[in-house]
PDB file of N, CA and C in Angstrom:
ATOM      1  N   UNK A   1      -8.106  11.244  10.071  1.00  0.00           N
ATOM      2  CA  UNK A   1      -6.854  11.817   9.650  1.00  0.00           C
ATOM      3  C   UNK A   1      -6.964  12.164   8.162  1.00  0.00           C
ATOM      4  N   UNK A   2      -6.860  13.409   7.810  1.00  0.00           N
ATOM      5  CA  UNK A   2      -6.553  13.488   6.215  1.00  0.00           C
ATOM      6  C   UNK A   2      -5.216  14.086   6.182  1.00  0.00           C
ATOM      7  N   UNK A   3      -4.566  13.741   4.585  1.00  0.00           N
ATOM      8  CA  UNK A   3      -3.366  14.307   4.616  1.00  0.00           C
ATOM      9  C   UNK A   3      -3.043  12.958   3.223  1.00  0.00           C
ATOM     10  N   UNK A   4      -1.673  13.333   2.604  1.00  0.00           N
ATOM     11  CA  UNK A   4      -1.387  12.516   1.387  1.00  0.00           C
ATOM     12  C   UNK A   4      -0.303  11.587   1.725  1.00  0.00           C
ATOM     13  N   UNK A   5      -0.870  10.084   1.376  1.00  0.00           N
ATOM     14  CA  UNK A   5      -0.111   9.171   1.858  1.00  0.00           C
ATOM     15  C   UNK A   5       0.546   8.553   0.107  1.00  0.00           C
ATOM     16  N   UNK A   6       1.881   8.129   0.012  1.00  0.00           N
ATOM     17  CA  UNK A   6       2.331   7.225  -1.218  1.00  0.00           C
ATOM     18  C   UNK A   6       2.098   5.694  -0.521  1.00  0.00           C
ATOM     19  N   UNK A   7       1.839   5.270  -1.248  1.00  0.00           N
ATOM     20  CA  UNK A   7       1.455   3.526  -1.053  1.00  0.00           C
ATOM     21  C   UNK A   7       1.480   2.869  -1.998  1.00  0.00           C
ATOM     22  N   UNK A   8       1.424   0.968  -1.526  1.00  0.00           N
ATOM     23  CA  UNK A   8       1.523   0.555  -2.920  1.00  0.00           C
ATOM     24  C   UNK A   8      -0.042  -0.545  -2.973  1.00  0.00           C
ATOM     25  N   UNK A   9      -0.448  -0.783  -4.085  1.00  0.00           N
ATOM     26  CA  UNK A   9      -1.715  -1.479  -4.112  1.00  0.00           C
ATOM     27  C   UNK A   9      -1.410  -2.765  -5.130  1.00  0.00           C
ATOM     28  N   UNK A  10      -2.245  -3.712  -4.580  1.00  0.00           N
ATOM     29  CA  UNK A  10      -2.475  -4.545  -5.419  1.00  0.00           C
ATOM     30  C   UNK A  10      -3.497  -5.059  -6.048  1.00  0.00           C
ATOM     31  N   UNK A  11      -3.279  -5.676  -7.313  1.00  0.00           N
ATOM     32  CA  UNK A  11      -4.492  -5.862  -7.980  1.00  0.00           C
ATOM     33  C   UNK A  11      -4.700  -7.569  -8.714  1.00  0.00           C
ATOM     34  N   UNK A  12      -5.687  -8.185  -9.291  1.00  0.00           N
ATOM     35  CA  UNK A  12      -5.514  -9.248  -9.783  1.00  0.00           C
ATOM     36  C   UNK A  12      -4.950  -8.972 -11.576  1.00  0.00           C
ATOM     37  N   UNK A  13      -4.847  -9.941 -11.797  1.00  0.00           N
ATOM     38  CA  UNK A  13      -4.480  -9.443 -13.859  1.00  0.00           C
ATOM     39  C   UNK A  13      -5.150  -9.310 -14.404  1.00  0.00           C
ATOM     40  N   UNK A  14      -6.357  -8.513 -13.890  1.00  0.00           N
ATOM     41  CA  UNK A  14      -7.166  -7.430 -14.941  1.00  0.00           C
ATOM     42  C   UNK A  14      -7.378  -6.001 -14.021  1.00  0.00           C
ATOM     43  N   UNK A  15      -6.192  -5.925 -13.392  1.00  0.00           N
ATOM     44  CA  UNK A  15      -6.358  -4.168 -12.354  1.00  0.00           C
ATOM     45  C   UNK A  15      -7.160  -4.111 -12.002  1.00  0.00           C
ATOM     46  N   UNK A  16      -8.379  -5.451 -10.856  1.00  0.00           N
ATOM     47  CA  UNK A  16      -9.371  -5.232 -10.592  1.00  0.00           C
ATOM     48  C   UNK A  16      -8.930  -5.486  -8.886  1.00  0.00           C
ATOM     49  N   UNK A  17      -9.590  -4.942  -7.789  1.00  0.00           N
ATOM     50  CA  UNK A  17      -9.806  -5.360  -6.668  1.00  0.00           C
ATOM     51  C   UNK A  17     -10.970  -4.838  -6.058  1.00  0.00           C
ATOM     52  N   UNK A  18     -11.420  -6.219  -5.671  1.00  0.00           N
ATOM     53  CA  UNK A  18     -12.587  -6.910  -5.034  1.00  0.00           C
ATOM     54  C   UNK A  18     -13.831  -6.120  -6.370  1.00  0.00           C
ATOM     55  N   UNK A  19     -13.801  -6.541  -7.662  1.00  0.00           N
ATOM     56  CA  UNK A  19     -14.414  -6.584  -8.666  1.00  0.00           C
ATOM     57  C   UNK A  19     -14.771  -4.952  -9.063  1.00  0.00           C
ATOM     58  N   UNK A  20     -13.904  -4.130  -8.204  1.00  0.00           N
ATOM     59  CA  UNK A  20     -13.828  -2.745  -9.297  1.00  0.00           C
ATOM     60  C   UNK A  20     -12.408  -2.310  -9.685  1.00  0.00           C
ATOM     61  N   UNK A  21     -12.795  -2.160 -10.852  1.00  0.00           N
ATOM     62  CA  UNK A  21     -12.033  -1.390 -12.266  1.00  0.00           C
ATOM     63  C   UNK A  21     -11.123  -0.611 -11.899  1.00  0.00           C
ATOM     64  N   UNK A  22      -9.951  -0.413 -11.833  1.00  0.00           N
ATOM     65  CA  UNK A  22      -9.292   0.349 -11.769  1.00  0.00           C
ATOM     66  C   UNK A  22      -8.354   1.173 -13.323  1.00  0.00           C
ATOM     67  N   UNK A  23      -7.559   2.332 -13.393  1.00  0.00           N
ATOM     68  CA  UNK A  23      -7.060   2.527 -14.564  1.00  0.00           C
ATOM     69  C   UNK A  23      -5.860   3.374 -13.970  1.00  0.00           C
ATOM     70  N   UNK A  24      -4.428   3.154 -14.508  1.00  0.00           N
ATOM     71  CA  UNK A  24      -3.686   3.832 -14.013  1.00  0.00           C
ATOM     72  C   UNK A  24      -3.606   4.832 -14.645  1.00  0.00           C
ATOM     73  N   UNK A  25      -3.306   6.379 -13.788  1.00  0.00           N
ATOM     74  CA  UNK A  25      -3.335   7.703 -13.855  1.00  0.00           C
ATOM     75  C   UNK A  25      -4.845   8.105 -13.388  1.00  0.00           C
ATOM     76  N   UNK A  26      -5.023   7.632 -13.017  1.00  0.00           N
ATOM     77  CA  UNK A  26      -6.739   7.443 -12.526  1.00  0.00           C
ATOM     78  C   UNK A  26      -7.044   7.872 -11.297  1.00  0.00           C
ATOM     79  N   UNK A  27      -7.994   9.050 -11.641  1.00  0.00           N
ATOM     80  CA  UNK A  27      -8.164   9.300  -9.492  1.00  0.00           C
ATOM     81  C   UNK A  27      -9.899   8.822  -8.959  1.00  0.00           C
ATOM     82  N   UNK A  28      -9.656   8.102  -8.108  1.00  0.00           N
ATOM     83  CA  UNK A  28     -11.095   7.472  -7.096  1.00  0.00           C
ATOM     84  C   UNK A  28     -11.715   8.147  -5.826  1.00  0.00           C
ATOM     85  N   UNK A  29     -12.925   8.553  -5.599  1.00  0.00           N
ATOM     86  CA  UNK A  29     -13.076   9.041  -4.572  1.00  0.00           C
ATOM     87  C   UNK A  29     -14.578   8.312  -4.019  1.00  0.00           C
ATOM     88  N   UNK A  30     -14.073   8.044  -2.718  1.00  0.00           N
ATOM     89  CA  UNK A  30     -15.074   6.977  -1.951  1.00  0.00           C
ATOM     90  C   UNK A  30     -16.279   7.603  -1.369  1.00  0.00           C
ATOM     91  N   UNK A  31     -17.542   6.958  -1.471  1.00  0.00           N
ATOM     92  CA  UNK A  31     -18.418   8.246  -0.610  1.00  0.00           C
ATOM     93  C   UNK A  31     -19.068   7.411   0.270  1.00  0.00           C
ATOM     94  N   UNK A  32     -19.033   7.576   1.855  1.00  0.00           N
ATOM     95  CA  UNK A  32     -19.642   7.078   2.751  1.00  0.00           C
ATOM     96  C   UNK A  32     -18.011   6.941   4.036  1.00  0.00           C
ATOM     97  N   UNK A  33     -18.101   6.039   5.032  1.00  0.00           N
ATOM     98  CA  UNK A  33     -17.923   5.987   5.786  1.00  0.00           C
ATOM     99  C   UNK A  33     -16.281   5.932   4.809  1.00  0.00           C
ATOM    100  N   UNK A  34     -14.950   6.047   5.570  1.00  0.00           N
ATOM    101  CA  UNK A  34     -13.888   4.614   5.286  1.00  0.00           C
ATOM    102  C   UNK A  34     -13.218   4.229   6.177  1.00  0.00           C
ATOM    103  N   UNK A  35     -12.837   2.444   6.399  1.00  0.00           N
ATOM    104  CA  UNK A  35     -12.875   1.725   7.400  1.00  0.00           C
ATOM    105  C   UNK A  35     -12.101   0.839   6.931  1.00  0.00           C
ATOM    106  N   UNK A  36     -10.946   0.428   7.138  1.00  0.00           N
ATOM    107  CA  UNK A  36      -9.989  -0.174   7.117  1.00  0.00           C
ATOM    108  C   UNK A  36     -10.415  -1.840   7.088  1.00  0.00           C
ATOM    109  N   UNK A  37      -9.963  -2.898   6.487  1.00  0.00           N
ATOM    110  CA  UNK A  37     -10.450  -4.004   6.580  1.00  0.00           C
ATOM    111  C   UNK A  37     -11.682  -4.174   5.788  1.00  0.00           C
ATOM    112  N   UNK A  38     -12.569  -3.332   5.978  1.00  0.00           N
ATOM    113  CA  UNK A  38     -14.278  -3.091   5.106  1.00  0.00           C
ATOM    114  C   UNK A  38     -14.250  -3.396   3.665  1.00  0.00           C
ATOM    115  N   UNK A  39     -15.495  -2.924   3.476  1.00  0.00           N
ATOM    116  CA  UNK A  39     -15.812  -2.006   1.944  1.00  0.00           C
ATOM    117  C   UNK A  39     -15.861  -0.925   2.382  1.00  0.00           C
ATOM    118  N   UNK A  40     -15.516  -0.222   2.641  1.00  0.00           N
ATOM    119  CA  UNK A  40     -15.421   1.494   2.955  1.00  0.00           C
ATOM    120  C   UNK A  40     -14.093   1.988   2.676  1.00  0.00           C
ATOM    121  N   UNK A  41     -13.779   2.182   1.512  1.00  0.00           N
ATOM    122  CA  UNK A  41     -12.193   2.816   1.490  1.00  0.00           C
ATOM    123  C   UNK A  41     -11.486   2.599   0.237  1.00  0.00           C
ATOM    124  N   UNK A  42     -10.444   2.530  -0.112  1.00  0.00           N
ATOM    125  CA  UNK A  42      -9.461   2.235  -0.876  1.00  0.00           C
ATOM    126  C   UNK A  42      -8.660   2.072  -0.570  1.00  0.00           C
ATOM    127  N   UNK A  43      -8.282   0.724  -0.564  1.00  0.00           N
ATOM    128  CA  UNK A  43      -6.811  -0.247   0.387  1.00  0.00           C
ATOM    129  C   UNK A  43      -5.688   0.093  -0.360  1.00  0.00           C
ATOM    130  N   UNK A  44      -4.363  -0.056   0.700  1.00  0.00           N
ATOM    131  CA  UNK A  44      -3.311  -0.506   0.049  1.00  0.00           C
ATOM    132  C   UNK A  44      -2.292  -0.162   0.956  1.00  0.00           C
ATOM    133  N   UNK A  45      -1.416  -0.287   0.875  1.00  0.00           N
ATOM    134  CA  UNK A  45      -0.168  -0.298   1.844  1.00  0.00           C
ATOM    135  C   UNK A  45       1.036   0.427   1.725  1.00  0.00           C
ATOM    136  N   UNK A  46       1.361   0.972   3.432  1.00  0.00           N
ATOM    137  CA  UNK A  46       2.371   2.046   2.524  1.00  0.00           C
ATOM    138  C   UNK A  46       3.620   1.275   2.458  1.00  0.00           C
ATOM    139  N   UNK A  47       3.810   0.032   2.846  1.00  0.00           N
ATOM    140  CA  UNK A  47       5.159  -1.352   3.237  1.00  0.00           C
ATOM    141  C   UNK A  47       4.819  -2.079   1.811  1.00  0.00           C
ATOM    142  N   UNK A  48       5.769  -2.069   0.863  1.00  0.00           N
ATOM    143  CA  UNK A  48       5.170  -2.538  -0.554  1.00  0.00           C
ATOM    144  C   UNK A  48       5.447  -4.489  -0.363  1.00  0.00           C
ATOM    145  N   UNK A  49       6.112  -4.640   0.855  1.00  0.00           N
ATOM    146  CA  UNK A  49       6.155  -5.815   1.623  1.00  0.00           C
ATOM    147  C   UNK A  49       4.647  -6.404   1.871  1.00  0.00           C
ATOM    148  N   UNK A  50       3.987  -5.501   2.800  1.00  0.00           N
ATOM    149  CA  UNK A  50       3.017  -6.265   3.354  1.00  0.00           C
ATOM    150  C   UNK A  50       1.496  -6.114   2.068  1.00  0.00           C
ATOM    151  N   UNK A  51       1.874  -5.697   0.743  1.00  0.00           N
ATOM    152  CA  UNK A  51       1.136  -6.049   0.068  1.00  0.00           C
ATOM    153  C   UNK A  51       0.834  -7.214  -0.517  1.00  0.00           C
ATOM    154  N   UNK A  52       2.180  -7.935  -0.356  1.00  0.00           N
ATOM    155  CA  UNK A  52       2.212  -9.526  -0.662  1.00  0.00           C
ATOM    156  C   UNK A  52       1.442 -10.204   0.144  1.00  0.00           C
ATOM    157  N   UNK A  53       0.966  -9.882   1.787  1.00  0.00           N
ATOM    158  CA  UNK A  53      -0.051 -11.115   2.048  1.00  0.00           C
ATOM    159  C   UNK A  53      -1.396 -10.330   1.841  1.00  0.00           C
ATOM    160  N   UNK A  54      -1.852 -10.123   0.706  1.00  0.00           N
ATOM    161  CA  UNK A  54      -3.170  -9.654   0.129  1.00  0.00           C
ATOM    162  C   UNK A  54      -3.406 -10.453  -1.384  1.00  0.00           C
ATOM    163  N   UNK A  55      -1.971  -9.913  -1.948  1.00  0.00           N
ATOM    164  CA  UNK A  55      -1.283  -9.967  -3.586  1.00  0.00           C
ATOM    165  C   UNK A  55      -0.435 -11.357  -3.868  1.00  0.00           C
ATOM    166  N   UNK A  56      -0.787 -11.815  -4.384  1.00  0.00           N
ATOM    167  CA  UNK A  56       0.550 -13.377  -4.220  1.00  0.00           C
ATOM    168  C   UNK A  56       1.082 -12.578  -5.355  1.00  0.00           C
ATOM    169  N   UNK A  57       2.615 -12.883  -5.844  1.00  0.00           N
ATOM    170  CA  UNK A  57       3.603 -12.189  -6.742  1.00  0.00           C
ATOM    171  C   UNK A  57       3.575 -12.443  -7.843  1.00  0.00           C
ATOM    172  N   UNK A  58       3.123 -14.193  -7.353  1.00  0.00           N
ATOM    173  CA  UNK A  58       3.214 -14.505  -9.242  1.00  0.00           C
ATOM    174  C   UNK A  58       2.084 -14.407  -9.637  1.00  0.00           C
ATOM    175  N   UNK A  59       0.767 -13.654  -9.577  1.00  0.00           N
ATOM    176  CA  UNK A  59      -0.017 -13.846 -10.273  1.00  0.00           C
ATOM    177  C   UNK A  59      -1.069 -12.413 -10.169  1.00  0.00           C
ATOM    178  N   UNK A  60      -0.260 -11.309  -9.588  1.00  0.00           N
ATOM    179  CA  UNK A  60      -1.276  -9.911  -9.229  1.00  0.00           C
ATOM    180  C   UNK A  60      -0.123  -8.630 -10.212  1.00  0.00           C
ATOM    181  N   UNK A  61      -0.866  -7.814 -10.241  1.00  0.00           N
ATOM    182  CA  UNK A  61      -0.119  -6.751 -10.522  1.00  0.00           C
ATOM    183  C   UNK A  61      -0.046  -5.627  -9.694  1.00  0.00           C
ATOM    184  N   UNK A  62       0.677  -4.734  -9.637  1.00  0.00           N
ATOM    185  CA  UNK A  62       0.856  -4.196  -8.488  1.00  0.00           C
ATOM    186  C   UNK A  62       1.065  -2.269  -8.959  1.00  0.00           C
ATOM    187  N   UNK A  63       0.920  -1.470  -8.472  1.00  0.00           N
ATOM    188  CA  UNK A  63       1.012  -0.166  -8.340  1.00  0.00           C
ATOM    189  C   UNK A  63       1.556   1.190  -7.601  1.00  0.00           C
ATOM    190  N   UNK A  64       1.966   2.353  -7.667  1.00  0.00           N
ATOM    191  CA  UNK A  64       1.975   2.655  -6.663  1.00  0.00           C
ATOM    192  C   UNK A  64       1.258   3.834  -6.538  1.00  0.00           C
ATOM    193  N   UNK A  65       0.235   4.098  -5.429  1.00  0.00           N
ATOM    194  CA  UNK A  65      -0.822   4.864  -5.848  1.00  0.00           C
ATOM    195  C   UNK A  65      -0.339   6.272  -4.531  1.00  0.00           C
ATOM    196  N   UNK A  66      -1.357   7.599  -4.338  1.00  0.00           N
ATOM    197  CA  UNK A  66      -1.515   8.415  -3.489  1.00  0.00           C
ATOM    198  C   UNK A  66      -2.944   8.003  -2.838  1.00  0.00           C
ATOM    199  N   UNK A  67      -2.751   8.392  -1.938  1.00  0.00           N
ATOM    200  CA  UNK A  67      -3.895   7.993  -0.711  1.00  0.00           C
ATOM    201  C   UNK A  67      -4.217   9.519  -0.532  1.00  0.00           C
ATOM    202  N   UNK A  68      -5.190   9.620  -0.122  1.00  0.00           N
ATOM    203  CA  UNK A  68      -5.975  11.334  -0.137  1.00  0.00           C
ATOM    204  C   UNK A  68      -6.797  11.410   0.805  1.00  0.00           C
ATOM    205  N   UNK A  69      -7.644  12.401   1.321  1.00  0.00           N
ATOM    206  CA  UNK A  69      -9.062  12.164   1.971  1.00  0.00           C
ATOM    207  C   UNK A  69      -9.345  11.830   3.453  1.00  0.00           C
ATOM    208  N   UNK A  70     -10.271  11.657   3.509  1.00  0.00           N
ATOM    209  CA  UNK A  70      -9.844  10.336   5.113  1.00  0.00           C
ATOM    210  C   UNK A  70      -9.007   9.178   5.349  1.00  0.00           C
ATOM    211  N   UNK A  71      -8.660   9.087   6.283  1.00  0.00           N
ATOM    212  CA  UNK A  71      -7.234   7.581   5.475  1.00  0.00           C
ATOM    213  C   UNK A  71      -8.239   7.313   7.246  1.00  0.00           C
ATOM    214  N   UNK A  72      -8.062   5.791   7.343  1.00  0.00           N
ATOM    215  CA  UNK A  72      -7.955   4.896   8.176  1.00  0.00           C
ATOM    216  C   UNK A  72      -7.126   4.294   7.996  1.00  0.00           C
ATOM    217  N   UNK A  73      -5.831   3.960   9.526  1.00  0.00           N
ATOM    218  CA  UNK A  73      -5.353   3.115   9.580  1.00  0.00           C
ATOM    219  C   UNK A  73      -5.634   2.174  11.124  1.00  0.00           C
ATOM    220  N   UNK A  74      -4.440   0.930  11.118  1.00  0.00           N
ATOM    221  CA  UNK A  74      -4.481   0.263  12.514  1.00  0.00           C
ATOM    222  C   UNK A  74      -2.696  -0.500  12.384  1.00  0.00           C
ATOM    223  N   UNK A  75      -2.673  -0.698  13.210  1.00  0.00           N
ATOM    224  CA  UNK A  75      -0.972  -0.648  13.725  1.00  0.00           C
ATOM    225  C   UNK A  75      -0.825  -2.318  13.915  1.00  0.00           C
ATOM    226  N   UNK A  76      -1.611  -3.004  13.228  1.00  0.00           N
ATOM    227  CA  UNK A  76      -1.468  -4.322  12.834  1.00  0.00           C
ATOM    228  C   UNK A  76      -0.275  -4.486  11.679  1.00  0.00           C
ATOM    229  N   UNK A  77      -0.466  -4.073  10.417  1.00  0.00           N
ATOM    230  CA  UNK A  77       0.244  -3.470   9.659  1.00  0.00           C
ATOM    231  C   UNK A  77       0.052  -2.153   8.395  1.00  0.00           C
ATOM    232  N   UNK A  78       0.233  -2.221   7.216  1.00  0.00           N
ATOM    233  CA  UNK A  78       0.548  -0.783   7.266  1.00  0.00           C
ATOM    234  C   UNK A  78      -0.881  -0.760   6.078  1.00  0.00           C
ATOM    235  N   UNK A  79      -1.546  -1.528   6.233  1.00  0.00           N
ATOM    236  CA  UNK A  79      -2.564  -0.939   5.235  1.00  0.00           C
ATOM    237  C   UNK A  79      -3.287  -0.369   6.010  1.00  0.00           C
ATOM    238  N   UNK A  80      -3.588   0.362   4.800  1.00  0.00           N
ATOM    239  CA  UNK A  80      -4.699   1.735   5.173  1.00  0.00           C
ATOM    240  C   UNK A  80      -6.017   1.684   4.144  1.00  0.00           C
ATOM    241  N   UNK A  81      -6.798   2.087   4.523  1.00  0.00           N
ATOM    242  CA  UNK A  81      -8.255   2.671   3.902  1.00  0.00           C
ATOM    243  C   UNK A  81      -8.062   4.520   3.194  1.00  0.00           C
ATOM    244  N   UNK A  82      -8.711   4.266   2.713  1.00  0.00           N
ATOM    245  CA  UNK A  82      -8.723   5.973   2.486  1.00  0.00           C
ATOM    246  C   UNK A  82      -9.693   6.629   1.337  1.00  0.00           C
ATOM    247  N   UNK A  83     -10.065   7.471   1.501  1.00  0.00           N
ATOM    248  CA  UNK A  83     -11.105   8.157   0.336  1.00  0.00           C
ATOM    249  C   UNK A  83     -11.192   8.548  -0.645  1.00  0.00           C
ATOM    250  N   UNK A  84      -9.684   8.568  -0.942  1.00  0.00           N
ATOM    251  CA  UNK A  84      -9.545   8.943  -2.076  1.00  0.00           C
ATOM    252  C   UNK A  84      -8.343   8.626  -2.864  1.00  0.00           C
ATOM    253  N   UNK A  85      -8.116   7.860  -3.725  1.00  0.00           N
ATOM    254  CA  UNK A  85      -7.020   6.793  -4.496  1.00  0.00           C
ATOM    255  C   UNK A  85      -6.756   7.571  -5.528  1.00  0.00           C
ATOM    256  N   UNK A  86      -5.249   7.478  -6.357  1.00  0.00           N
ATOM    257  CA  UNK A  86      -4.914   8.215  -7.694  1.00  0.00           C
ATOM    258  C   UNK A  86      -3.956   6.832  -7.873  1.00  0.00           C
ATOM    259  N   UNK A  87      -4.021   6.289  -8.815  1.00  0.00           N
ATOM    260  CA  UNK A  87      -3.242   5.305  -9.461  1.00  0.00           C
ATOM    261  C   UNK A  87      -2.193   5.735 -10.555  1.00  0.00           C
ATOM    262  N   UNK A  88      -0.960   5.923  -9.298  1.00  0.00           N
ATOM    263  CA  UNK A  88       0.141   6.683 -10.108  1.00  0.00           C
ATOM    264  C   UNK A  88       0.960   6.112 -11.277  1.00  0.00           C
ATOM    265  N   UNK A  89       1.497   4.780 -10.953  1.00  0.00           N
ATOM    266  CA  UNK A  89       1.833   4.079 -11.954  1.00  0.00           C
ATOM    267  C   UNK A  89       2.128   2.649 -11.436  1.00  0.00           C
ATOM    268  N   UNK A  90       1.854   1.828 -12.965  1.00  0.00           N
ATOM    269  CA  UNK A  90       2.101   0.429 -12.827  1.00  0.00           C
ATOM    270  C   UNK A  90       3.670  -0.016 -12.616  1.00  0.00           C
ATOM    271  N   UNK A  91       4.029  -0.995 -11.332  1.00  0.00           N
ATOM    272  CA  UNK A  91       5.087  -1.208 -11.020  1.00  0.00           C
ATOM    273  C   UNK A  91       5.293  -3.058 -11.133  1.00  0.00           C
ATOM    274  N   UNK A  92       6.432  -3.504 -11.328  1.00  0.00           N
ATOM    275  CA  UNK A  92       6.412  -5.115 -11.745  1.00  0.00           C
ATOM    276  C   UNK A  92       6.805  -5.510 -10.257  1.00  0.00           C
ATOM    277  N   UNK A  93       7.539  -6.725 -10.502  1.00  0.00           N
ATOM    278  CA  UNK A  93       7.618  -7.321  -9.396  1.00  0.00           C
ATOM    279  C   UNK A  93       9.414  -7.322  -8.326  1.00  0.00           C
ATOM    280  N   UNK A  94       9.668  -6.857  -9.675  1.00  0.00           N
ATOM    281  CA  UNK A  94      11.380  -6.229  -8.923  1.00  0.00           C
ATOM    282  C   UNK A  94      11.421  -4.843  -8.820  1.00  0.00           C
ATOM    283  N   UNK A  95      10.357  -4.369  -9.343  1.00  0.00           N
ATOM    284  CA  UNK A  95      10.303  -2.248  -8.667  1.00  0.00           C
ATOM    285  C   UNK A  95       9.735  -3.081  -6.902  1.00  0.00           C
ATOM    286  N   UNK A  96       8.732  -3.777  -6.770  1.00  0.00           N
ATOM    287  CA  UNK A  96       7.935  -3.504  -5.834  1.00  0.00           C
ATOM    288  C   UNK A  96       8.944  -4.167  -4.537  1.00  0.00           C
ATOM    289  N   UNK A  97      10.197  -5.191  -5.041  1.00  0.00           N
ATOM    290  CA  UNK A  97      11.023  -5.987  -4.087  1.00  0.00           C
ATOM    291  C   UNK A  97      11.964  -4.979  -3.359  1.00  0.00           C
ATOM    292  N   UNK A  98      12.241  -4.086  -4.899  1.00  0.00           N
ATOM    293  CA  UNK A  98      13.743  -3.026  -4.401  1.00  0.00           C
ATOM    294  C   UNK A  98      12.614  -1.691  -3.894  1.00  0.00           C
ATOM    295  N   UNK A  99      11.460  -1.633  -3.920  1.00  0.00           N
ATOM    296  CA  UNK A  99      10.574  -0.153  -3.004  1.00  0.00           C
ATOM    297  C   UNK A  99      10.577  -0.896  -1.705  1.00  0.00           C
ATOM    298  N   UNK A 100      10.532  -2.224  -1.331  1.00  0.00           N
ATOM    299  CA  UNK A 100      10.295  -3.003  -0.160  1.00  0.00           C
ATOM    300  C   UNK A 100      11.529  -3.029   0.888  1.00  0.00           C
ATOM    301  N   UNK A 101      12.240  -3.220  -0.057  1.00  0.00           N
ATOM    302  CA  UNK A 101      13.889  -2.778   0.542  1.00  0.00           C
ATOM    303  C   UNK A 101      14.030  -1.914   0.972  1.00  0.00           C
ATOM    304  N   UNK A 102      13.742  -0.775   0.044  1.00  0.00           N
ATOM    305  CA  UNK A 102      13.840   1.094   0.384  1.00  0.00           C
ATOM    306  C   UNK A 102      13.386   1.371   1.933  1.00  0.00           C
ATOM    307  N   UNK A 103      11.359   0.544   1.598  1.00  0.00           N
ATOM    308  CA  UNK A 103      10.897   1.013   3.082  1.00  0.00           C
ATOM    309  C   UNK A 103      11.342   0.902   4.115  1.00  0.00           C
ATOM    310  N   UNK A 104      12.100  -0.736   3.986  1.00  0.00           N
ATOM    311  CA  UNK A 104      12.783  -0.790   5.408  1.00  0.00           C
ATOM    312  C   UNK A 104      13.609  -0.426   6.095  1.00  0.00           C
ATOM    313  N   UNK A 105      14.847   0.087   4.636  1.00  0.00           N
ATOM    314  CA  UNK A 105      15.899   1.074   5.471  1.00  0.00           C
ATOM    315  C   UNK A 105      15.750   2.177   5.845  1.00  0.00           C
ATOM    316  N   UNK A 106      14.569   2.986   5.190  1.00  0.00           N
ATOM    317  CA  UNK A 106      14.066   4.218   5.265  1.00  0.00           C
ATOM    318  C   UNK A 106      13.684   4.535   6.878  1.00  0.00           C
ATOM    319  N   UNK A 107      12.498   3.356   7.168  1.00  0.00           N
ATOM    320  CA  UNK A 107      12.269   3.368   8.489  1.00  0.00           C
ATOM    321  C   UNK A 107      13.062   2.208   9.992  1.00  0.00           C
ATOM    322  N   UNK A 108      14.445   2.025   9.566  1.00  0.00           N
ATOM    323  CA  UNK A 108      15.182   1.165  10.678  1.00  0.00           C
ATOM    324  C   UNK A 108      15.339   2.321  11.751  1.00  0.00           C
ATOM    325  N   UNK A 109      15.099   1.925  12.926  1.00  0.00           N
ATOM    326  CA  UNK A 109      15.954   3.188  13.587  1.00  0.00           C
ATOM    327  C   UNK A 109      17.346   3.117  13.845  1.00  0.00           C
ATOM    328  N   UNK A 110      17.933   3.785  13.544  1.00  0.00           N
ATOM    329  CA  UNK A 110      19.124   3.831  13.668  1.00  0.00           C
ATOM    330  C   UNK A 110      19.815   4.226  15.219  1.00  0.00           C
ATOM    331  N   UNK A 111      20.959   3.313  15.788  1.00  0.00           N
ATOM    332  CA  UNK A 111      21.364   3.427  16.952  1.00  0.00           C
ATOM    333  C   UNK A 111      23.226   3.568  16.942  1.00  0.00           C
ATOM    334  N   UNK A 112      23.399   4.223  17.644  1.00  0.00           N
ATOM    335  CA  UNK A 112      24.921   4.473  17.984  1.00  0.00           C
ATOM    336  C   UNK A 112      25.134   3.495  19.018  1.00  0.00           C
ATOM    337  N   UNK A 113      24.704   2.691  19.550  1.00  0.00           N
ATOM    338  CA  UNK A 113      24.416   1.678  20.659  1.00  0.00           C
ATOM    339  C   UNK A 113      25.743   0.878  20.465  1.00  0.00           C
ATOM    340  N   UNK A 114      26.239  -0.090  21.104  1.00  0.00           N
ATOM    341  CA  UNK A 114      26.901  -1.299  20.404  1.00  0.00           C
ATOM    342  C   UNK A 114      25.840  -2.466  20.590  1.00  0.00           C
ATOM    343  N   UNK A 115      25.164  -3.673  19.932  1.00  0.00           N
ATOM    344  CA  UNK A 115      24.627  -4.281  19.927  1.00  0.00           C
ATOM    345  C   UNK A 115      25.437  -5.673  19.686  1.00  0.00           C
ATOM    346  N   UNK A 116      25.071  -7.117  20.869  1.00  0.00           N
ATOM    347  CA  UNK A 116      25.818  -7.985  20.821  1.00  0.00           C
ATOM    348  C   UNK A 116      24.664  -8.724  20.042  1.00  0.00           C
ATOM    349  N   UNK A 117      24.736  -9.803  18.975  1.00  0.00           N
ATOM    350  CA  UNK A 117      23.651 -10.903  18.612  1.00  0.00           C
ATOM    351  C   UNK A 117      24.317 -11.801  18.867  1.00  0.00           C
ATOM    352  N   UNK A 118      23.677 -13.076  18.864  1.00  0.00           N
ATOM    353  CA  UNK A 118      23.776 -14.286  19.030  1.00  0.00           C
ATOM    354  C   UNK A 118      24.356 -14.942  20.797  1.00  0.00           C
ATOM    355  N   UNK A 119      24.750 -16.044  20.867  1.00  0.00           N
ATOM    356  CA  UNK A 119      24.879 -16.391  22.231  1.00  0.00           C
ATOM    357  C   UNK A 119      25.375 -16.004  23.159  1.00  0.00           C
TER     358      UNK A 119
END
């Protein structure tokens, strides 16, 4: 699949993941296979949620980048691989709570249904 994905990435507190360099405003391009889970790609997620079980909060910094190129994904959750990374800008830890919020209302489906919860 190619095509331009927004996502969010995480990093440790020196903008490094898995020991390469990153720089924001910065564009990356992968050469060889890319494969989701691997070394083949440039991770990150388009659910700025499910970057937290990669990223712990209190101690990573976080981004929100474009995805380019070949993207791999899998429907486990929303990270993706991809070939080509641009590190749009550095985001803290209450941009990345209230973008987490966004995603989810963005994608609820919405129903005219009446729905009963509880007993």
């Amino acid at each position: 699949m190619t095509k331009e994905i927004v996502a969010y990435k995480g990093f440790d507190k020196d903008l490094k993941c898995r020991d390469f360099q990153y720089e924001v405003g910065e564009t990356y391009e992968h050469e060889g296979e890319v494969v989701r889970c691997a070394e083949g790609g440039f991770h990150s997620c388009e659910s700025p949620l499910d970057v937290f079980g990669y990223y712990s909060p209190g101690d990573s910094r976080f981004a929100v980048v474009k995805n380019g190129g070949e993207i791999a994904t899998d429907e486990d959750d929303t990270k993706i691989a991809s070939g080509k990374i641009t590190i749009e800008a550095e985001i803290n830890i209450h941009e990345m709570v209230q973008a987490g919020i966004d995603w989810v209302w963005a994608n609820v489906k919405k129903s005219k249904k009446k729905h009963n919860t509880g007993d």
